[in-house]
C-alpha atoms as a PDB file:
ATOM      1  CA  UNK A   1     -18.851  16.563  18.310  1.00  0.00           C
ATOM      2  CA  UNK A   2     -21.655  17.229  21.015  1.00  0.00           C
ATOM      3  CA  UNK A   3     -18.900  17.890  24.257  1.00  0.00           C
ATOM      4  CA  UNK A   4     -22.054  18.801  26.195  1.00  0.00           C
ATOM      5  CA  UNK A   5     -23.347  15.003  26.735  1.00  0.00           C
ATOM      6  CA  UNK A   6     -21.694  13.059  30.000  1.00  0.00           C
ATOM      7  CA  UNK A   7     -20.428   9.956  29.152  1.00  0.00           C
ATOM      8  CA  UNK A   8     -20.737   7.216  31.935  1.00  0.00           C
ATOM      9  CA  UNK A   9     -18.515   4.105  31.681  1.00  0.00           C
ATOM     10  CA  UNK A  10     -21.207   1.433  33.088  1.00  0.00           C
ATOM     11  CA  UNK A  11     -19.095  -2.042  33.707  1.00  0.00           C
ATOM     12  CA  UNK A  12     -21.304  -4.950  34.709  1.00  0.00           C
ATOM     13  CA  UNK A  13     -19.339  -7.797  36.880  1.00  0.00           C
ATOM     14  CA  UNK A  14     -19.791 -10.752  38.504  1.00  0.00           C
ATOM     15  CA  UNK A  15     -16.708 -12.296  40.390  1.00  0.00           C
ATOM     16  CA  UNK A  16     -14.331 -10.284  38.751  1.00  0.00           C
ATOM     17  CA  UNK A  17     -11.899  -9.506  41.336  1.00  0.00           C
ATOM     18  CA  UNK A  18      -9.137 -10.710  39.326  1.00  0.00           C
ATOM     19  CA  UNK A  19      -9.376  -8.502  36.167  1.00  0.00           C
ATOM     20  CA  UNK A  20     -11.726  -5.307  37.239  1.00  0.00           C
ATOM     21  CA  UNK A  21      -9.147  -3.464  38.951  1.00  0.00           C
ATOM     22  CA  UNK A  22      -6.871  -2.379  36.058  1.00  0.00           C
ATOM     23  CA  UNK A  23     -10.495  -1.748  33.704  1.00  0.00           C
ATOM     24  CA  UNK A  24     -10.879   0.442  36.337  1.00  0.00           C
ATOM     25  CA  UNK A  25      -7.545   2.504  36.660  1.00  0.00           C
ATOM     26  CA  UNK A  26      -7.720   2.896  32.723  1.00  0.00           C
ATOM     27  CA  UNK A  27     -11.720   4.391  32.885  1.00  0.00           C
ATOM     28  CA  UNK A  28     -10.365   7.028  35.691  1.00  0.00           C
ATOM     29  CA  UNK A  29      -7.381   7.534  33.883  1.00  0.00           C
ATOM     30  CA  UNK A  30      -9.252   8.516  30.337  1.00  0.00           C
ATOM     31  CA  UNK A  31     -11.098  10.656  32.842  1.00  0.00           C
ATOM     32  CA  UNK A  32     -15.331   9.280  31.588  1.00  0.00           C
ATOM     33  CA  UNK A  33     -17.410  11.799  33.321  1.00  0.00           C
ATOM     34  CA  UNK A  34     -18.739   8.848  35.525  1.00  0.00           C
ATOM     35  CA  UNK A  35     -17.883   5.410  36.542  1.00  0.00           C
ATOM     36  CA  UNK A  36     -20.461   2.749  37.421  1.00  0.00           C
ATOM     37  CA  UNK A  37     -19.603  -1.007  38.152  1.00  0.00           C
ATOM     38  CA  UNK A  38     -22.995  -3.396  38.333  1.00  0.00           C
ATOM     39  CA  UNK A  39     -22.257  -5.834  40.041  1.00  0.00           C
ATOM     40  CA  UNK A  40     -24.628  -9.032  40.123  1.00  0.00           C
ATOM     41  CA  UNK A  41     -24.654 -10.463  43.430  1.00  0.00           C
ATOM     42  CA  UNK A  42     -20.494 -11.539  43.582  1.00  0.00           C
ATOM     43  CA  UNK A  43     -19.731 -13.858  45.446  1.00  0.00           C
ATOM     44  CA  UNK A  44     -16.166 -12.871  45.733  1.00  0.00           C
ATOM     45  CA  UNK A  45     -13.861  -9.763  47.184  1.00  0.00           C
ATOM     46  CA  UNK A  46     -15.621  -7.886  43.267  1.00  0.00           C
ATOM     47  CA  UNK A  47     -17.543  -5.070  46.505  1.00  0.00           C
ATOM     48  CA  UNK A  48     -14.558  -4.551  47.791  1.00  0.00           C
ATOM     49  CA  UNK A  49     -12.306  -3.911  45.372  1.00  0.00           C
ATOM     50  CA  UNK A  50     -14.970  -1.709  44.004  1.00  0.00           C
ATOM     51  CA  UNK A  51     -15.042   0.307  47.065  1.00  0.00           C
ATOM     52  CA  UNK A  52     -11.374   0.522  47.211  1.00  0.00           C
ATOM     53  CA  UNK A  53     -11.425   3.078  44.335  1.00  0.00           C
ATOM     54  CA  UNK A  54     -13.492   5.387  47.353  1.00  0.00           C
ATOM     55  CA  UNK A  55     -15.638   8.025  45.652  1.00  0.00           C
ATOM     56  CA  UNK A  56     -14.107   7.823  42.422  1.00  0.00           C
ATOM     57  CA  UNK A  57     -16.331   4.936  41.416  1.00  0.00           C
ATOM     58  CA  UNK A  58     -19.529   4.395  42.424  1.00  0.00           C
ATOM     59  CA  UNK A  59     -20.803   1.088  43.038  1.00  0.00           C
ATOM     60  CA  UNK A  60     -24.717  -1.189  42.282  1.00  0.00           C
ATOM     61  CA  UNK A  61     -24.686  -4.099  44.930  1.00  0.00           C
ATOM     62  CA  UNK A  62     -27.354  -6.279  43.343  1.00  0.00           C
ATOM     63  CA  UNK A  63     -29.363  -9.365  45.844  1.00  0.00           C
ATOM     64  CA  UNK A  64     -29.509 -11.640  42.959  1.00  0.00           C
ATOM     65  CA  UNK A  65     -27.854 -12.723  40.574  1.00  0.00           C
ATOM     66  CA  UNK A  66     -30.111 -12.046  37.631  1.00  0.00           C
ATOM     67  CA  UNK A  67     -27.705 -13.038  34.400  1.00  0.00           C
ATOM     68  CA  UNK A  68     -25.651 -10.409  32.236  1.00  0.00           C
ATOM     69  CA  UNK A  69     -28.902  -8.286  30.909  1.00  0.00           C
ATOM     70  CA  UNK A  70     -30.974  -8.185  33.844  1.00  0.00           C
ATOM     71  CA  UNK A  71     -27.320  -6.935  35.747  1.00  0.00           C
ATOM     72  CA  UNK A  72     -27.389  -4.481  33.278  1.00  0.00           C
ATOM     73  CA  UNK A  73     -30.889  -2.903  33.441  1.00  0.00           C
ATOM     74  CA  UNK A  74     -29.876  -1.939  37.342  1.00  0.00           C
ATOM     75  CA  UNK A  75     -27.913   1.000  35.821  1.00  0.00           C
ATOM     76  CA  UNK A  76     -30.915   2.422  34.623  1.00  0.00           C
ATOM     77  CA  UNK A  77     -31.892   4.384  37.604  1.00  0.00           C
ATOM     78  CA  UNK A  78     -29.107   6.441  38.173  1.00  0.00           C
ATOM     79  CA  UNK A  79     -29.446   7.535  34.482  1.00  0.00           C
ATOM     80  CA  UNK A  80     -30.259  10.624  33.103  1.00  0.00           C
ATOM     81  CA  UNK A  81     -31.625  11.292  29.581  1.00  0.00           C
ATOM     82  CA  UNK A  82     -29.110  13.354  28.318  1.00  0.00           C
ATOM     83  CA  UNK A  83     -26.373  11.025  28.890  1.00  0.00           C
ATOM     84  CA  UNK A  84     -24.066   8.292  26.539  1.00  0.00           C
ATOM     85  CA  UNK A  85     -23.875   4.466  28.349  1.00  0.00           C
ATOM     86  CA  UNK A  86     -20.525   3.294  27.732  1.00  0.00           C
ATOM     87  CA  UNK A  87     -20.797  -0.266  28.683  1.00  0.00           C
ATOM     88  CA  UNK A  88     -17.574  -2.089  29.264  1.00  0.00           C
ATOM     89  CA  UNK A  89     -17.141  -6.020  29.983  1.00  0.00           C
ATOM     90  CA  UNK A  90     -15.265  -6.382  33.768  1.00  0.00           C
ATOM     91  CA  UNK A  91     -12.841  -8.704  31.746  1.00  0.00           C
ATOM     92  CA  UNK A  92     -11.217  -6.614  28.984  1.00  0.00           C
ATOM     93  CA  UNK A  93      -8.667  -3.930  28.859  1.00  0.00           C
ATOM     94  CA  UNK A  94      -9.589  -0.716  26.602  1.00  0.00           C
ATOM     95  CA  UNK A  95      -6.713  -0.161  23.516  1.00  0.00           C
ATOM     96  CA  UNK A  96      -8.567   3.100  21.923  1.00  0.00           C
ATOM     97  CA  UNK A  97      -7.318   6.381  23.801  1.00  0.00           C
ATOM     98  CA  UNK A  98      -9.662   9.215  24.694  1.00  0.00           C
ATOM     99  CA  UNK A  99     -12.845   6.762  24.816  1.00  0.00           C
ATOM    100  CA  UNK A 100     -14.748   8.702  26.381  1.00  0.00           C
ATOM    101  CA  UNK A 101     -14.762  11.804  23.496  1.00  0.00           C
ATOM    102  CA  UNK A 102     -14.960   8.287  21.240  1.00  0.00           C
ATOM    103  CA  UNK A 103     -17.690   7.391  22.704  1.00  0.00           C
ATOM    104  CA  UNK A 104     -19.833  10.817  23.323  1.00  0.00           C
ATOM    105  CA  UNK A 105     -19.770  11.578  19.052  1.00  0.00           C
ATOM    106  CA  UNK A 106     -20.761   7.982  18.519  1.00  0.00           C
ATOM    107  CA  UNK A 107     -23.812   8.451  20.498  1.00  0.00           C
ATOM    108  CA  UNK A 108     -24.624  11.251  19.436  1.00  0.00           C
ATOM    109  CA  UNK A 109     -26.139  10.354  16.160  1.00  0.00           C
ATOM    110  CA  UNK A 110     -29.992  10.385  14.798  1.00  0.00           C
ATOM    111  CA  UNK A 111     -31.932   7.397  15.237  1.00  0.00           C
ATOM    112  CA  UNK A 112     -29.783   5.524  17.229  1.00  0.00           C
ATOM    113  CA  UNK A 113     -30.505   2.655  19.143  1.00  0.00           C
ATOM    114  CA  UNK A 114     -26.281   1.692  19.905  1.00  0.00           C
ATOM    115  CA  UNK A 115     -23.033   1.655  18.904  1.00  0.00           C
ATOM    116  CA  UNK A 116     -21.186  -1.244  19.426  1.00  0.00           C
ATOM    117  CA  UNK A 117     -17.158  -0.928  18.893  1.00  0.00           C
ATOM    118  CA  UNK A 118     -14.668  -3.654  18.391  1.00  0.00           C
ATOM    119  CA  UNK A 119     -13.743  -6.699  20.850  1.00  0.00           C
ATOM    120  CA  UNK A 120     -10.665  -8.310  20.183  1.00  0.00           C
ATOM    121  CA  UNK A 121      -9.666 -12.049  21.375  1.00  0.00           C
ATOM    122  CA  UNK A 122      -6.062 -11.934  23.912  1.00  0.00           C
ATOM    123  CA  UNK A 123      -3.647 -12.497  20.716  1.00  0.00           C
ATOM    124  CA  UNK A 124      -5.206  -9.055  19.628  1.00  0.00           C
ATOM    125  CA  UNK A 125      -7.139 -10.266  16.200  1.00  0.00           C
ATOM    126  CA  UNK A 126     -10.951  -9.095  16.054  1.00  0.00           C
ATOM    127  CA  UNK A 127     -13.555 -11.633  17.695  1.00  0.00           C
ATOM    128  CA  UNK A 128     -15.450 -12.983  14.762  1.00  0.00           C
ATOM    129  CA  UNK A 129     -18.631 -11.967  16.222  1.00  0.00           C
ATOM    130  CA  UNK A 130     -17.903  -8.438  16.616  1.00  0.00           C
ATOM    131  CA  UNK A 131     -21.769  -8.137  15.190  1.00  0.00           C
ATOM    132  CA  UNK A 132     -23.883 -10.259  13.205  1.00  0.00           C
ATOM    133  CA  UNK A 133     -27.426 -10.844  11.293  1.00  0.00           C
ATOM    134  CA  UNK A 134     -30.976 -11.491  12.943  1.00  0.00           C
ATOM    135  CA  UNK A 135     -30.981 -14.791  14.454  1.00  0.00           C
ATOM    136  CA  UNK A 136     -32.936 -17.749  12.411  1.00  0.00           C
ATOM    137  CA  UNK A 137     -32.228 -20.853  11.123  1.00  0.00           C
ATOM    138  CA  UNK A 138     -30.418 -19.960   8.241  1.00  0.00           C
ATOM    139  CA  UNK A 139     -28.335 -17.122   9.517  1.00  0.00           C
ATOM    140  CA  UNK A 140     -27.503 -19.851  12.206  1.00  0.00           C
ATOM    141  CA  UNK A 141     -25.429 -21.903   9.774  1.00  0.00           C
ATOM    142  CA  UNK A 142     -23.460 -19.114   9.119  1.00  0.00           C
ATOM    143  CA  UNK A 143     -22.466 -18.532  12.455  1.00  0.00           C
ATOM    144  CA  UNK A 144     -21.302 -22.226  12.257  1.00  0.00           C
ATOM    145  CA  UNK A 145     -19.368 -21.353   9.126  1.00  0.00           C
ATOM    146  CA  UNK A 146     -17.611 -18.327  10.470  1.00  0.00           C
ATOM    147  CA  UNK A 147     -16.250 -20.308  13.538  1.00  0.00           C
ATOM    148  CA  UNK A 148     -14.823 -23.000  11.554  1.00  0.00           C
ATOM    149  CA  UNK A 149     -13.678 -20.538   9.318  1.00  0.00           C
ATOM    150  CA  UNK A 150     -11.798 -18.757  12.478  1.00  0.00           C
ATOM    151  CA  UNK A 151     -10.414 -22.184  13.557  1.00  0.00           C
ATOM    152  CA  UNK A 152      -8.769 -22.636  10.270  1.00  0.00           C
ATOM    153  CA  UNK A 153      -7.485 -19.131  10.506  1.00  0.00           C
ATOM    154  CA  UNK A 154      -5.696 -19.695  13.742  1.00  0.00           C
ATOM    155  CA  UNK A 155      -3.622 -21.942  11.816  1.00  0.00           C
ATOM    156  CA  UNK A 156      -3.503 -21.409   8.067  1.00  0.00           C
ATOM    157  CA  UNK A 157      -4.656 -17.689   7.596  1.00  0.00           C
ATOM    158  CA  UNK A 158      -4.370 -18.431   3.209  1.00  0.00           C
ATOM    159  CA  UNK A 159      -6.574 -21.620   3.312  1.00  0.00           C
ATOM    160  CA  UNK A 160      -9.203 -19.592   5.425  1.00  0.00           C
ATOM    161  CA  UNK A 161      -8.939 -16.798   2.995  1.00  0.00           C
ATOM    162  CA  UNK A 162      -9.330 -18.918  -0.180  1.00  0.00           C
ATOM    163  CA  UNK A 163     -12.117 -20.742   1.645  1.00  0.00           C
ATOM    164  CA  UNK A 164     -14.059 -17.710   2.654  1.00  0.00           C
ATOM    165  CA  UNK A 165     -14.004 -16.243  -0.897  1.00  0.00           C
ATOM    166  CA  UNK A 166     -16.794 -18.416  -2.283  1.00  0.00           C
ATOM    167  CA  UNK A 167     -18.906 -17.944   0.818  1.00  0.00           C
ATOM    168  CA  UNK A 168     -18.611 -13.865   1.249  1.00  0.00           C
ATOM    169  CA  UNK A 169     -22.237 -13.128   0.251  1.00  0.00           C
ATOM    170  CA  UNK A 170     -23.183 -15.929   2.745  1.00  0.00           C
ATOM    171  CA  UNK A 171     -21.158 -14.397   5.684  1.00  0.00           C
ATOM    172  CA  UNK A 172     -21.726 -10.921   4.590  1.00  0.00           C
ATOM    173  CA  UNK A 173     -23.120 -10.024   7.682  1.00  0.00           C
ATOM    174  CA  UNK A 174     -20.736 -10.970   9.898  1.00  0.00           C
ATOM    175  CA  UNK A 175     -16.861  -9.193  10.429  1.00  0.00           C
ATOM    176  CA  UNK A 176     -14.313 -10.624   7.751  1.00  0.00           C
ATOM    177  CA  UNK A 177     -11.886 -10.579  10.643  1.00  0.00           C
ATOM    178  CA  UNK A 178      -9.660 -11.471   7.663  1.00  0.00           C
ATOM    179  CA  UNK A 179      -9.553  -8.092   7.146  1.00  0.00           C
ATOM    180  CA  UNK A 180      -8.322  -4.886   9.469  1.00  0.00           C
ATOM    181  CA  UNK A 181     -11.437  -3.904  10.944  1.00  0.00           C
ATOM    182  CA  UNK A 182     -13.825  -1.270   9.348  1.00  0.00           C
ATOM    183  CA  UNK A 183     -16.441   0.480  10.032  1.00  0.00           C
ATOM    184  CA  UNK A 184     -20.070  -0.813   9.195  1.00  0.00           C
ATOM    185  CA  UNK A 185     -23.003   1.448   9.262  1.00  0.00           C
ATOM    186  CA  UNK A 186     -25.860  -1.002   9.654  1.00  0.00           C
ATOM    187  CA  UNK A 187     -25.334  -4.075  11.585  1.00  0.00           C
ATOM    188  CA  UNK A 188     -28.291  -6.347  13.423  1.00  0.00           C
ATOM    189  CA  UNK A 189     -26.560  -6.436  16.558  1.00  0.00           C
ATOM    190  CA  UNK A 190     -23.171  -5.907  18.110  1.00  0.00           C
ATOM    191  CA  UNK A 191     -21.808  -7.590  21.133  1.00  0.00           C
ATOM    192  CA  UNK A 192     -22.434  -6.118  24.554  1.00  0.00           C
ATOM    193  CA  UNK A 193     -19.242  -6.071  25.343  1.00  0.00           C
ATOM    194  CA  UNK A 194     -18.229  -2.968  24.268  1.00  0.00           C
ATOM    195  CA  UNK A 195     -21.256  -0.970  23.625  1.00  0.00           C
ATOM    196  CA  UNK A 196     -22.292   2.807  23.344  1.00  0.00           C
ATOM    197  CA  UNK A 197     -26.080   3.462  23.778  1.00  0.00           C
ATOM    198  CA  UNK A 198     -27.819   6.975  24.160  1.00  0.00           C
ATOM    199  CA  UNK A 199     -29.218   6.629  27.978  1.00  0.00           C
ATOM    200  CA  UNK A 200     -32.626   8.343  26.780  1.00  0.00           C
ATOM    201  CA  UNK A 201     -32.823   5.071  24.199  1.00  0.00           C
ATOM    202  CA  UNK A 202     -31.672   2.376  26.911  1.00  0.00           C
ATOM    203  CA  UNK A 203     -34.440   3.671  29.637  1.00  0.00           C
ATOM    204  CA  UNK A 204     -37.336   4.477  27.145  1.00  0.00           C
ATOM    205  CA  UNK A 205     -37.130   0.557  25.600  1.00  0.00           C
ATOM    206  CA  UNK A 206     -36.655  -1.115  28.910  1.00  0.00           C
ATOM    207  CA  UNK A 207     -32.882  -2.454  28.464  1.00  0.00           C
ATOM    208  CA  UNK A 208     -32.652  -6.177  28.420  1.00  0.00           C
ATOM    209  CA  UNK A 209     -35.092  -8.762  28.931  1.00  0.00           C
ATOM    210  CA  UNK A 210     -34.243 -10.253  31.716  1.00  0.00           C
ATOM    211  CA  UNK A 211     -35.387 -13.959  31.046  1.00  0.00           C
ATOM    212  CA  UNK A 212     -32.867 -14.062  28.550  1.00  0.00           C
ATOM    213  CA  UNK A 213     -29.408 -14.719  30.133  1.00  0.00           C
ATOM    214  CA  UNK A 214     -26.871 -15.799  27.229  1.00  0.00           C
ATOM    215  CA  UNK A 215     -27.029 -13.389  24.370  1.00  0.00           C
ATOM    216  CA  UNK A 216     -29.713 -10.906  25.260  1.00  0.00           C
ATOM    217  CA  UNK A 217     -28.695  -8.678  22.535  1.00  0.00           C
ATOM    218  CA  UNK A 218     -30.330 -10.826  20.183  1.00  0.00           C
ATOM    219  CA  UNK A 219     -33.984  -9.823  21.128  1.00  0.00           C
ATOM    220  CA  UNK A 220     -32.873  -6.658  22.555  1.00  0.00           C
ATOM    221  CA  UNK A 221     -32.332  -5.474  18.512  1.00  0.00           C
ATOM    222  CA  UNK A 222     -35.116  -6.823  17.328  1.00  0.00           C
ATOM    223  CA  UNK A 223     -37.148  -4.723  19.543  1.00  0.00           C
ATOM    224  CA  UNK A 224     -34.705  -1.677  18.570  1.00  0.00           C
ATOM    225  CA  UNK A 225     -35.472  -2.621  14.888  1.00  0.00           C
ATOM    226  CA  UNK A 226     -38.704  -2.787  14.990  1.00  0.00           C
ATOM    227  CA  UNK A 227     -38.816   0.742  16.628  1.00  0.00           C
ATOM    228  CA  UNK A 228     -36.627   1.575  13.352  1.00  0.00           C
ATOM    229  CA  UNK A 229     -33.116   2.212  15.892  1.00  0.00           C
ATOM    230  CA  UNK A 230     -30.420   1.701  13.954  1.00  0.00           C
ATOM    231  CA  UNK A 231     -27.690  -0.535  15.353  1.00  0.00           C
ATOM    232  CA  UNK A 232     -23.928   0.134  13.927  1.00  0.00           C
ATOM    233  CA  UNK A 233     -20.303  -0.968  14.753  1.00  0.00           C
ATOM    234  CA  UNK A 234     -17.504   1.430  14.892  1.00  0.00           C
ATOM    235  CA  UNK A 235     -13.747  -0.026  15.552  1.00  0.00           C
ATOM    236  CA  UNK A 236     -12.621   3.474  16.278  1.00  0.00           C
ATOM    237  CA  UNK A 237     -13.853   2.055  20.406  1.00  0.00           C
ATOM    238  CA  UNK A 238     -11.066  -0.749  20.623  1.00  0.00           C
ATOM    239  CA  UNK A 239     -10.997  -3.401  23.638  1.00  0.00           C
ATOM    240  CA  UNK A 240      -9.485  -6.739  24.133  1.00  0.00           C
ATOM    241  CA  UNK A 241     -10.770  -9.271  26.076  1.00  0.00           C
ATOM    242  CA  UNK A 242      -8.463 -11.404  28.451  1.00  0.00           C
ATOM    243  CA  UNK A 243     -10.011 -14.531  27.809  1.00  0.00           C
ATOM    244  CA  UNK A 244     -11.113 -15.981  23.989  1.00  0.00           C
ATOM    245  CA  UNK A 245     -14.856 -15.133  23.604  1.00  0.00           C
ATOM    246  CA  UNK A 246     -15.723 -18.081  21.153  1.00  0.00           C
ATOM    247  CA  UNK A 247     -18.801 -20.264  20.834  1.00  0.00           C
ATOM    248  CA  UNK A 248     -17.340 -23.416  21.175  1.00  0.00           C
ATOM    249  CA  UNK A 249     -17.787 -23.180  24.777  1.00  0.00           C
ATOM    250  CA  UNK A 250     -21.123 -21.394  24.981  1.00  0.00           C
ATOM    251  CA  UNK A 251     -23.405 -23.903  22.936  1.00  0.00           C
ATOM    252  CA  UNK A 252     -26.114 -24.726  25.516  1.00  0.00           C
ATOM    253  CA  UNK A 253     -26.363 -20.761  25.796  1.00  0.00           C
ATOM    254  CA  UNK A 254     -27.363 -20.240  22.528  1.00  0.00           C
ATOM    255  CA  UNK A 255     -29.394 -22.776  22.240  1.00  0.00           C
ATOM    256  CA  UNK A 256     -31.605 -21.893  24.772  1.00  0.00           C
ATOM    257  CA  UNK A 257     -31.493 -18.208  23.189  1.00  0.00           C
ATOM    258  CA  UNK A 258     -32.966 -19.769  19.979  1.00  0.00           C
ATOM    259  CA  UNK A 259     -35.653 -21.614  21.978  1.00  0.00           C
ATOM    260  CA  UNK A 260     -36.850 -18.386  23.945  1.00  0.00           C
ATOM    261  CA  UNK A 261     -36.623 -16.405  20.769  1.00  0.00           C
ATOM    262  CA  UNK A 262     -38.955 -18.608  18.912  1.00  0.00           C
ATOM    263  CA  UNK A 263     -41.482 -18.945  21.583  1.00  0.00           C
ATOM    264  CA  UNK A 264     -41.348 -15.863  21.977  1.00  0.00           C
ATOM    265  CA  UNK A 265     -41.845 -14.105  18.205  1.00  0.00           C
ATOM    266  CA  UNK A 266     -42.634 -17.612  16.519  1.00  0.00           C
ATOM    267  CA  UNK A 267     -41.281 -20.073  14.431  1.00  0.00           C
ATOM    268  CA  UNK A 268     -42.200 -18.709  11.514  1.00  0.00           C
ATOM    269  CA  UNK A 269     -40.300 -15.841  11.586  1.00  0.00           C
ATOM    270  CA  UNK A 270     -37.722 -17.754  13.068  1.00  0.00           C
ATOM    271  CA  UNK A 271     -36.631 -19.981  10.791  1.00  0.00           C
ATOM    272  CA  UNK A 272     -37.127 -17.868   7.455  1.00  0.00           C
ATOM    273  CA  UNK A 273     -36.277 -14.516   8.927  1.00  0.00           C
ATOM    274  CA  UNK A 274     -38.819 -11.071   9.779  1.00  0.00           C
ATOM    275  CA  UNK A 275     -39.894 -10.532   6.199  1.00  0.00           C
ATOM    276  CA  UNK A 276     -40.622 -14.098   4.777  1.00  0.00           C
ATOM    277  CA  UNK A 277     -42.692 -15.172   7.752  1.00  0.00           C
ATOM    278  CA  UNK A 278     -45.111 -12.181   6.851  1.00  0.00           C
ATOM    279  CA  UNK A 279     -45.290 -13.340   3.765  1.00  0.00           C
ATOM    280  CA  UNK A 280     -46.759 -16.398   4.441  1.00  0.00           C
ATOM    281  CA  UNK A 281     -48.815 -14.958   7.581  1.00  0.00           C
ATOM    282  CA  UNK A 282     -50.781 -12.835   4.995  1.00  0.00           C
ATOM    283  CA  UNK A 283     -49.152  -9.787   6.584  1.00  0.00           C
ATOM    284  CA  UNK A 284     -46.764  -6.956   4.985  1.00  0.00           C
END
């Protein structure tokens, strides 16, 4: 384990009065060599709470509100290159003890582009999009699959089970949150919720895009992949978030994700995925 690398906990908020102050007692109490909250132009008492913690925290007023990545990308001056981001959601409550050590050997390995460790909804079973595949229009039906596969868990955990068994090499790239959670070396991406990054790797790449402001981690890793940064998922970094993190309530989000992503890198490789679009491009 590298003990020499600071580990900052880096928690972006907006109008989280109501849940950051506890986050924030647990990060001083597991003692992370810095604390940084983002905040993205609040509109409630999120400053002053902040400030309430004194010198112990150190606080990012942003001017405008500039969506969840952009928020995130203000961290990046106060960075140094030898450093591990821990990035923590304002909204969840951290269940792994010394994080921090957690969190400073996960970073520390070759080739990384980020870590991200393992959300879990308020009843205290994994999210089912802990991480998942490169978005396109086939991996997007089996997004659909998994959440209607973690409906029918909710309430008839054997039917799920004996439903998922048929479809395991289509959902292999998402968490069988079936399953206790494990360890998976080589995921596409991993939520931002509860994410370890080298700082070095965050500042070099740019962070986030900020145009995109509902799941920015989706072209955020296909930049990392294509700079061959491996992106990983470790449940040893445990959090659960207050509220249930689903899709259901997010569609219009995503939707506008998929739009941006395929203006922006092309249909092509949109719809049948990095490799197959080359093919018929003429290139690889």
């Amino acid at each position: 384990m590298n003990k020499k690398l600071p580990v900052i906990a880096a928690i972006p908020a907006f109008n989280s009065e109501r849940t950051l102050g506890p986050l924030l007692e647990q990060v001083l109490e597991q003692e992370y060599d810095e604390v940084i909250v983002v905040d993205d132009a609040s509109t409630d008492n999120t400053l002053e709470l902040i400030h309430s913690f004194r010198n112990d925290v150190t606080a990012i007023a942003g001017k405008e509100n500039l969506g969840p990545g952009g928020n995130r990308n203000r961290i990046m001056p106060e960075l140094g290159y030898s450093a591990i981001v821990h990035f923590i959601d304002s909204d969840v409550r951290l269940n792994s003890h010394a994080s921090p050590e957690i969190a400073r050997e996960l970073g520390a390995a070759a080739k990384l582009g980020y870590v991200g460790g393992l959300v879990r909804n308020p009843d205290g079973r994994q999210n089912p999009y802990n991480y998942g595949p490169r978005p396109s229009l086939w991996k997007d039906g089996s997004a659909v699959a998994q959440y209607a596969l973690w409906g029918i868990s909710r309430f008839n955990e054997a039917a799920a089970k004996a439903l998922r068994a048929p479809l395991a090499i289509y959902l292999r790239d998402w968490p069988n949150f079936l399953r206790e959670p494990a360890p998976k070396d080589e995921v596409f991406w991993a939520s931002e919720a509860n994410m370890v990054i080298p700082a070095g790797v965050f500042v070099n790449t740019g962070g986030y895009d900020p145009r995109y402001r509902f799941s920015e981690v989706f072209d955020y890793s296909i930049r990392l992949s294509k700079l061959g940064l491996k992106r990983s998922f470790d449940p040893s970094l445990d959090v659960s978030h207050l509220t249930p993190d689903t899709a259901s309530d997010k569609q219009a989000g995503r939707t506008q994700t998929a739009k941006q992503l395929r203006a922006q890198y092309g249909n092509a490789q949109y719809y049948f995925g990095e490799g197959v679009a080359s093919t018929f491009s003429g290139r690889g």
